[in-house]
Protein backbone atom coordinates (compact mmCIF):
# COMPACT_ATOMS: atom_id res chain seq x y z
CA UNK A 1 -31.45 -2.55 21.20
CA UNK A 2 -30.90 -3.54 24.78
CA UNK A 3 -26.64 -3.68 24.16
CA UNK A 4 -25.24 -0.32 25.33
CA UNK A 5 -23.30 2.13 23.55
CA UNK A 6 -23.21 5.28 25.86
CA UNK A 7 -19.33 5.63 25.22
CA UNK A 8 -17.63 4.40 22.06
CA UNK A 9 -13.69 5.79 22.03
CA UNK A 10 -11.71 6.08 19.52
CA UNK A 11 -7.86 4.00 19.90
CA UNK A 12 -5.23 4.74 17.35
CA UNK A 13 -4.12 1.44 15.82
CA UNK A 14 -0.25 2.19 15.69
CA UNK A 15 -0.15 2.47 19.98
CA UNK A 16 0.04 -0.92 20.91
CA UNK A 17 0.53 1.13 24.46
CA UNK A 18 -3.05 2.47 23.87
CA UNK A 19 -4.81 -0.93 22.47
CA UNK A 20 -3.57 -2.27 25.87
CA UNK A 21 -4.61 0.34 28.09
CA UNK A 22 -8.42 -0.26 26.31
CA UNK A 23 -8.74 -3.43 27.57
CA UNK A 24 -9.00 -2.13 31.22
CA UNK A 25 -11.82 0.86 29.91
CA UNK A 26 -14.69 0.50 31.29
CA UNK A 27 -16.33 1.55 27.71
CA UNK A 28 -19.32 0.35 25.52
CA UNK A 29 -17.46 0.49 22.22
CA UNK A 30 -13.62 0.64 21.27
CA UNK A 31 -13.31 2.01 17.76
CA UNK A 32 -10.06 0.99 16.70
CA UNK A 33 -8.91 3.62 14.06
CA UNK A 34 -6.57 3.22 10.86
CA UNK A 35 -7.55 6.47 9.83
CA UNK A 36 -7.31 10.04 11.33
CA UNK A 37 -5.50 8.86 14.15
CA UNK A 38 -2.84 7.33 12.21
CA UNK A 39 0.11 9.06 10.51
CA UNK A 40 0.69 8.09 6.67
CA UNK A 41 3.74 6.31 6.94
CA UNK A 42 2.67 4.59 9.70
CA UNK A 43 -0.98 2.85 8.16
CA UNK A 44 0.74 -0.61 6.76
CA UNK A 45 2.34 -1.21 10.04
CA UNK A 46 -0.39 -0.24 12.17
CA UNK A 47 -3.16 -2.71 10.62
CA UNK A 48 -0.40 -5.58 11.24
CA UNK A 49 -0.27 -4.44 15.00
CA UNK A 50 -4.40 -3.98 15.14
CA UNK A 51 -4.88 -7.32 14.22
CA UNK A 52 -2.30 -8.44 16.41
CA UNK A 53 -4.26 -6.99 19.56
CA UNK A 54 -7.60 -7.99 18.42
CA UNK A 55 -6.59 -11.67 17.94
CA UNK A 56 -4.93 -11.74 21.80
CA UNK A 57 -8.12 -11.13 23.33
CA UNK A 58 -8.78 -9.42 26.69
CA UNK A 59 -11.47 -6.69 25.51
CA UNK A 60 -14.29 -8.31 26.94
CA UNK A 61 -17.94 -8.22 26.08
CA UNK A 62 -16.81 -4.77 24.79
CA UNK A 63 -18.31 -3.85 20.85
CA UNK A 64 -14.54 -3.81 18.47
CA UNK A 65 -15.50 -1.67 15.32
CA UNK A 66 -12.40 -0.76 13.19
CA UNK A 67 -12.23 2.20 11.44
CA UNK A 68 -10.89 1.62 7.96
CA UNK A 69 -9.38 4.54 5.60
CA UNK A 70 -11.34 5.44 3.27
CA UNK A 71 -11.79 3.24 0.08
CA UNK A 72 -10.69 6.23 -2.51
CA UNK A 73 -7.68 6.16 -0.52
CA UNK A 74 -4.57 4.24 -1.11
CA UNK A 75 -5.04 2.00 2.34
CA UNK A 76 -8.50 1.18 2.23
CA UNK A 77 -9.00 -1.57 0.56
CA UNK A 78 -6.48 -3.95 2.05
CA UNK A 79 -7.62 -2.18 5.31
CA UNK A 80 -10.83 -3.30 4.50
CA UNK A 81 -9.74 -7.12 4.01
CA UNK A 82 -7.73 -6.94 6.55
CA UNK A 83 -10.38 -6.15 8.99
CA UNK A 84 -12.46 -9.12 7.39
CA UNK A 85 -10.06 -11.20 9.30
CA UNK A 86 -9.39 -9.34 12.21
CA UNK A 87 -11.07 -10.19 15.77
CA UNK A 88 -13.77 -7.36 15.47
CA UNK A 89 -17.52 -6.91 15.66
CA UNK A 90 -17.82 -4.34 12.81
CA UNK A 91 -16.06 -1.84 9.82
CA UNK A 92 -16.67 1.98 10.47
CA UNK A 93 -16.10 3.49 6.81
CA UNK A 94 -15.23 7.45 6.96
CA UNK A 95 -16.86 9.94 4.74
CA UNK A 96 -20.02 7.64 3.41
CA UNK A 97 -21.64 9.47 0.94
CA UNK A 98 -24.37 7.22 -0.22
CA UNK A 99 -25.14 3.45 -0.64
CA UNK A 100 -22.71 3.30 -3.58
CA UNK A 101 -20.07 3.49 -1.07
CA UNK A 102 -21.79 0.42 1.38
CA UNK A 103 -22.11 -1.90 -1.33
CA UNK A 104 -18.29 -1.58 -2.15
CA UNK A 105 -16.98 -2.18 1.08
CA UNK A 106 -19.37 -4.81 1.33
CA UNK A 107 -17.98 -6.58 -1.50
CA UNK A 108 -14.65 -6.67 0.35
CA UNK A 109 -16.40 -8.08 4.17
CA UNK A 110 -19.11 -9.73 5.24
CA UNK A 111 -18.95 -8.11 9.02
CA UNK A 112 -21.62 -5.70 9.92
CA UNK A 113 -20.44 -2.16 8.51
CA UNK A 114 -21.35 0.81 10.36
CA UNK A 115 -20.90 4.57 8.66
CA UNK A 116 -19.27 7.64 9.55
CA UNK A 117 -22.27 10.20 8.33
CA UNK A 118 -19.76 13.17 8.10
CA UNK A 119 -20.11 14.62 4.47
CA UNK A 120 -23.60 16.94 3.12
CA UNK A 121 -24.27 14.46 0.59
CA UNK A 122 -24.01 11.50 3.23
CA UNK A 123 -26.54 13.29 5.83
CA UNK A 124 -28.54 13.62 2.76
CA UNK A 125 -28.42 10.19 1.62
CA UNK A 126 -28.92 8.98 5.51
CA UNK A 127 -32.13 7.04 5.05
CA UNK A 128 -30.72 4.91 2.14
CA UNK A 129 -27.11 4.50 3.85
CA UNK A 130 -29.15 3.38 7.13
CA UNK A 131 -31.43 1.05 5.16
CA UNK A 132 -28.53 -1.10 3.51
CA UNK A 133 -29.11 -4.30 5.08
CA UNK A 134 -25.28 -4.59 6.13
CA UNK A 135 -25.85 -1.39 7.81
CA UNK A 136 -25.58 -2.28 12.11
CA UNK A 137 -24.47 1.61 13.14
CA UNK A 138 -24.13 5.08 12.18
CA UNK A 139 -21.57 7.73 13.69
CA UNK A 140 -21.49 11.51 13.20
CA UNK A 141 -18.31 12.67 12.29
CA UNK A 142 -19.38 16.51 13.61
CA UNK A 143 -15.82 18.05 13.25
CA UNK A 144 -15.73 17.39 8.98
CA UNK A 145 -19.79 17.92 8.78
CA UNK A 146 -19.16 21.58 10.32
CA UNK A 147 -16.03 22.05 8.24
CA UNK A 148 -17.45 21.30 4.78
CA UNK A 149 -20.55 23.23 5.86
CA UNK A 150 -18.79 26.46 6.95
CA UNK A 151 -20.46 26.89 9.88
CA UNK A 152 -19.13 28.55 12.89
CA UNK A 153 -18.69 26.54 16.47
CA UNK A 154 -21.25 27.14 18.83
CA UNK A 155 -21.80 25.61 22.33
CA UNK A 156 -25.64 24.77 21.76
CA UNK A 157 -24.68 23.24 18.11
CA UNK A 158 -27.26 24.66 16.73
CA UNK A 159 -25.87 25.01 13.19
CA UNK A 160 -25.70 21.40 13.18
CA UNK A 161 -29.08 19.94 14.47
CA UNK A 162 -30.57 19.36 10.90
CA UNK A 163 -27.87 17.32 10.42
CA UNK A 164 -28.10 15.49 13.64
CA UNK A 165 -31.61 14.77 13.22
CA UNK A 166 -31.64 13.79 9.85
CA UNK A 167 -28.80 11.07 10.73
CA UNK A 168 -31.05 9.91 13.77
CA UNK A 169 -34.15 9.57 12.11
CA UNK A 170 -32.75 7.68 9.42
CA UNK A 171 -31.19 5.32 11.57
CA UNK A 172 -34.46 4.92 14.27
CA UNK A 173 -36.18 4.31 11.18
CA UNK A 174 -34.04 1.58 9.79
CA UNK A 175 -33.48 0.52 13.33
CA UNK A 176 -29.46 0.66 13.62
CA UNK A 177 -27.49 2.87 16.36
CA UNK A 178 -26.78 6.46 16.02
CA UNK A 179 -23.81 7.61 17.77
CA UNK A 180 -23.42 11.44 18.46
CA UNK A 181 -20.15 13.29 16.90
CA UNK A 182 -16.98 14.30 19.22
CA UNK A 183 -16.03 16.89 21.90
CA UNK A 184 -12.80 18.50 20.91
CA UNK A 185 -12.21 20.16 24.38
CA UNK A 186 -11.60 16.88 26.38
CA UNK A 187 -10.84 19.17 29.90
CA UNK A 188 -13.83 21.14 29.54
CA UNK A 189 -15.69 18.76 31.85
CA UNK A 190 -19.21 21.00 31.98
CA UNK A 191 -19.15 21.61 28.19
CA UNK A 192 -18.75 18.28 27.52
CA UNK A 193 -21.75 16.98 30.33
CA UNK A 194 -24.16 19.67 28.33
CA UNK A 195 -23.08 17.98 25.03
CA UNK A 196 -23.73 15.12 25.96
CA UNK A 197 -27.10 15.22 27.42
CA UNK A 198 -28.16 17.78 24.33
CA UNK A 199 -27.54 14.29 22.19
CA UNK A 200 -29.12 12.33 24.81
CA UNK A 201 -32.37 14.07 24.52
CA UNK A 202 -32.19 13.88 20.92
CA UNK A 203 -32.27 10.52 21.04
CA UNK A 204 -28.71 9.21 20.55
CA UNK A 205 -27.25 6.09 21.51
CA UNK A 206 -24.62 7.54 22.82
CA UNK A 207 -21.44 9.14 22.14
CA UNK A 208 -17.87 9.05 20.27
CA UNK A 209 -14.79 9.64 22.24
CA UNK A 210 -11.41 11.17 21.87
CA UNK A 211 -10.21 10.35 25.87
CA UNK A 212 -10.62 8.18 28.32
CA UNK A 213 -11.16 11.18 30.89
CA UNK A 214 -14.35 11.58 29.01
CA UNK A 215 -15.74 7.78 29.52
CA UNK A 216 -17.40 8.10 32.99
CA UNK A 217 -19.31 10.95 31.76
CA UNK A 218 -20.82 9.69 28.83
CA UNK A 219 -21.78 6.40 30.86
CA UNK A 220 -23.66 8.40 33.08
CA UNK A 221 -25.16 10.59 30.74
CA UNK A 222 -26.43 7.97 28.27
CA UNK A 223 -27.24 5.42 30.81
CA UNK A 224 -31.02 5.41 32.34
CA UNK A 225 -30.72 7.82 35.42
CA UNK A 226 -32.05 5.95 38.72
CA UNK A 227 -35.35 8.24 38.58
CA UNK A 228 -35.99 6.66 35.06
CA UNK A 229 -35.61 3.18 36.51
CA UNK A 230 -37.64 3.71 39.09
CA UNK A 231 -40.70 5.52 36.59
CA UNK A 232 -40.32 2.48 34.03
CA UNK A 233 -41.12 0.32 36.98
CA UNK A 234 -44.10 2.25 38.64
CA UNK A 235 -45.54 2.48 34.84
CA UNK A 236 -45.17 -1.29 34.19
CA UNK A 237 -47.02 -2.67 37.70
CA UNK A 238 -50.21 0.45 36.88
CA UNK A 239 -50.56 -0.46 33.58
CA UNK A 240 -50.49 -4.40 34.46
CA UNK A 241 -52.90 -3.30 37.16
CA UNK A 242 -55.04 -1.45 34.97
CA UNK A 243 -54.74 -4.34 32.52
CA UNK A 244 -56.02 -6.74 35.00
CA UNK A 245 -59.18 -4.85 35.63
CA UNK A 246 -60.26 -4.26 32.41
CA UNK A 247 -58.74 -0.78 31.24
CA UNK A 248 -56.46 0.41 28.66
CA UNK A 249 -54.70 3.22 30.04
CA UNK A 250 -53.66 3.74 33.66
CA UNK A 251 -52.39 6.93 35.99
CA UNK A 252 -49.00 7.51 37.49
CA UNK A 253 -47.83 10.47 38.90
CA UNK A 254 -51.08 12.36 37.57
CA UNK A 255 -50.16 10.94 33.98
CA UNK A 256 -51.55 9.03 31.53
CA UNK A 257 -49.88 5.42 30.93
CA UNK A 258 -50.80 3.83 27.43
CA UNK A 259 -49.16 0.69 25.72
CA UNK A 260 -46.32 2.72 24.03
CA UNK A 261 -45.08 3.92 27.77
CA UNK A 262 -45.02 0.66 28.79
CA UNK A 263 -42.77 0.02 25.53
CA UNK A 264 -40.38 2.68 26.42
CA UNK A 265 -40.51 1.53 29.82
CA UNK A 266 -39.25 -2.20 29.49
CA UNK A 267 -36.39 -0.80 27.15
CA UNK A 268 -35.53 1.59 29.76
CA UNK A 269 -35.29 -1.62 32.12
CA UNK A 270 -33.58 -4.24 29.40
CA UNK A 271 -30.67 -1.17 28.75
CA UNK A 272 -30.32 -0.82 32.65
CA UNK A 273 -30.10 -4.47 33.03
CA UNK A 274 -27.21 -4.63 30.17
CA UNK A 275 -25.17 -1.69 31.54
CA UNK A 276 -25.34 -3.27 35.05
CA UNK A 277 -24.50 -6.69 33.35
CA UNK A 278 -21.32 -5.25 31.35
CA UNK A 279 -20.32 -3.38 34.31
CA UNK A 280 -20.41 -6.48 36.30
CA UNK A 281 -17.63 -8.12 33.89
């Protein structure tokens, strides 16, 4: 899972304004939204002007996911079609509560789907939402999790982290991204750093969006740190050196080195190497 996704923002459909302005992000993942971020009477309109965007290009190596309305909902099936044709990577379905829901929107596309895990009964369906095999992605939708579980907002999240680990350890199990939930105050610059290194020693891929003032941040955050490169390296040439002469494990830093390390350590390399490589674009 080399590809990076430390930032993946969320565009409203309807701006053409903002689908423009994307294309010049310097952003993992653009997750074009029909839902939430589009009024009522504006959802017909805005999947016409979506696909418009998509199909002129310009978004680079970039991952496009579209965010569909739900498929209860009025728009979300010929959302769903619609985004079948449209110039995207994947189809982020809201509210997922179990595999029931998967297999109908995979009935409608044959794109990689990914799942907003935002409901109780979808965080406690998570292993058999991440093992559908259309499954590519999974993306906490924090702000409706917290609502329907009446908890109260707290800076270290705690009332949350069953939830956030039960959603990440379905998803490294089934081997798809996990994608940590919003932060609602987008100035808060400090409260949103913490945030995001809080998911980034969970173990998240990285995290969703709501402005572009938060991109650099979440880049950095996500992204191995220059320390980490430097580690992964020092770990690879010992081990290969203690390899060479006949032993299993070797020392760095006054640490033990084993195979797994040396796994860690060449992804720690490969997702440097991407996030240089997209960078470069």
């Amino acid at each position: 899972m080399s590809r990076p996704y430390r930032s993946a923002l969320y565009i409203p459909g309807s701006k053409v304004r903002a689908l423009d302005k994307a294309r010049g992000l310097p952003v993992d993942v653009i997750l074009f939204d029909l839902e939430d971020a589009v009024a009522p009477d504006e959802k017909i309109t805005a999947r016409d002007t979506l696909a418009e965007e998509l199909g002129k290009g310009g978004y680079g190596n970039r991952l496009r996911v579209v965010r569909i309305n739900g498929l209860d909902t009025q728009w979300g099936e010929a959302d769903a079609r619609a985004a079948d044709a449209m110039a995207c990577d994947a189809v982020l379905l809201p509210k997922v509560n179990g595999v029931a829901d998967v297999d109908a929107l995979a009935r409608l596309t044959g794109k990689p789907i990914w799942a907003m895990m935002e409901t109780p009964l979808g965080v406690l369906n998570a292993a058999e939402i991440a093992a559908h095999p259309q499954i590519e992605g999974v993306v906490l939708g924090t702000n409706d999790l917290a609502k329907d579980l009446n908890t109260r907002h707290r800076a270290d999240r705690e009332p949350l982290i069953t939830s956030l680990q039960l959603c990440l350890l379905a998803a490294r199990a089934h081997g798809v991204v996990a994608v940590d939930g919003v932060y609602n105050a987008f100035k808060d610059e400090e409260g949103f750093k913490v945030e995001c290194e809080q998911g980034r020693d969970m173990g998240f891929d990285g995290k969703t969006l709501i402005h572009p003032a938060q991109v650099a941040a979440a880049n950095a955050a996500f992204a191995p740190t220059a320390a980490e490169i430097d580690l992964a390296e020092r770990q690879i040439a010992a081990f290969a050196e203690a390899e060479a002469a006949g032993k299993g494990v070797a020392v760095v830093d006054g640490k033990i080195v084993e195979n797994l390390h040396i796994v860690t350590a060449r992804a720690t390399l490969a997702k440097a190497k991407a996030i240089a490589a997209l960078e470069a674009e």
